[in-house]
Protein backbone atom coordinates (compact mmCIF):
# COMPACT_ATOMS: atom_id res chain seq x y z
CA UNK A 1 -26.95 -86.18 108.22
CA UNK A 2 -28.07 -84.52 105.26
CA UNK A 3 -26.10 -81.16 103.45
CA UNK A 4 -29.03 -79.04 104.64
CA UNK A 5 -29.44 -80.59 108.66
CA UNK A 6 -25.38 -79.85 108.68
CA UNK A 7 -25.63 -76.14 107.25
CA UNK A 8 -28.76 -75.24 110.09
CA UNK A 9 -26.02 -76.32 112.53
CA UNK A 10 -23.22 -73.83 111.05
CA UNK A 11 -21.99 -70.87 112.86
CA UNK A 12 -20.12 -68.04 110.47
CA UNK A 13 -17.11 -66.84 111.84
CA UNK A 14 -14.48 -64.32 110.64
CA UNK A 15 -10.58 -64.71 110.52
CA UNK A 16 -8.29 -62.42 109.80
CA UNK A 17 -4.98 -62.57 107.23
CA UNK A 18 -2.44 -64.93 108.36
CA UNK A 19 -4.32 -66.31 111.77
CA UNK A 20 -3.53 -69.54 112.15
CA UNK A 21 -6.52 -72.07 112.52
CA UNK A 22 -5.13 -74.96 114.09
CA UNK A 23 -1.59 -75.69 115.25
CA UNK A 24 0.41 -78.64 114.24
CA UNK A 25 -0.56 -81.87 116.08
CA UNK A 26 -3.54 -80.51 117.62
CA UNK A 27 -6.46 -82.05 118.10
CA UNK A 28 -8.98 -80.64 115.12
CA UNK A 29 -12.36 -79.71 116.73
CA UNK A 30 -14.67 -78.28 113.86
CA UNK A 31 -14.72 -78.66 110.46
CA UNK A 32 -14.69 -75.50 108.35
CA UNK A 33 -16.70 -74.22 104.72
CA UNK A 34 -15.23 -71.75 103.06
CA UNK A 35 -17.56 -69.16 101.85
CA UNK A 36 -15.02 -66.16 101.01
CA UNK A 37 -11.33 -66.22 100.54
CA UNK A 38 -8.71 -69.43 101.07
CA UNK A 39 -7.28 -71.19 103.58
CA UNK A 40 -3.58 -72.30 103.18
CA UNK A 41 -1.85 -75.30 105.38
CA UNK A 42 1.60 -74.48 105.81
CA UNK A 43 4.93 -76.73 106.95
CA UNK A 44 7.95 -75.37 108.37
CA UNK A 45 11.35 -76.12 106.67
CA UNK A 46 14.91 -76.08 108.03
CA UNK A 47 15.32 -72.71 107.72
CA UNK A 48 12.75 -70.70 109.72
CA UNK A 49 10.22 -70.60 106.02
CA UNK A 50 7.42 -72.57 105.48
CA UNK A 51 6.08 -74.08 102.53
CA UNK A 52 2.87 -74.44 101.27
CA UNK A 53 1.58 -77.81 101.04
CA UNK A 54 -1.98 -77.11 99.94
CA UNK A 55 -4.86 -74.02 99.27
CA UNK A 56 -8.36 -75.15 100.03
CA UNK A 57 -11.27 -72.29 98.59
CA UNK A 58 -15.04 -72.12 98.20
CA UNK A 59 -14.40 -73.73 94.76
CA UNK A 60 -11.94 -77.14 96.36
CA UNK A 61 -8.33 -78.27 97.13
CA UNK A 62 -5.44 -77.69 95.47
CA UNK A 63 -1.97 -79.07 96.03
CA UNK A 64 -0.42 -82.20 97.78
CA UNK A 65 -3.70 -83.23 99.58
CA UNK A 66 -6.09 -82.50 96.34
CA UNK A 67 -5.33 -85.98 94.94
């Protein structure tokens, strides 16, 4: 399906600071473009933190999962 076809299809939608997007181990549903801001995956550690494994903006991927 062409870039264009898949962009008619979009629907915006807003999130707010720290909502989380999907949970671990569940199913993904959608696939998501970035037009403002970042979106940050996050794993738990030992101690009740998390760490962040990668940042994903309008501009790419950074981190673990950008190679």
């Amino acid at each position: 399906m062409p870039f264009d076809e898949i962009c008619a299809l979009a629907q915006p939608r807003h999130y707010r600071k720290g909502q989380m997007l999907v949970g671990s181990r569940a199913p993904v549903r959608s696939v998501l473009f970035v037009e403002k801001g970042t979106i940050a995956a996050t794993v738990p550690i030992e101690d009740g933190e998390a760490v962040e494994v990668f940042v994903m903006g309008r501009e790419g991927v950074t981190g673990g999962w950008s190679g």
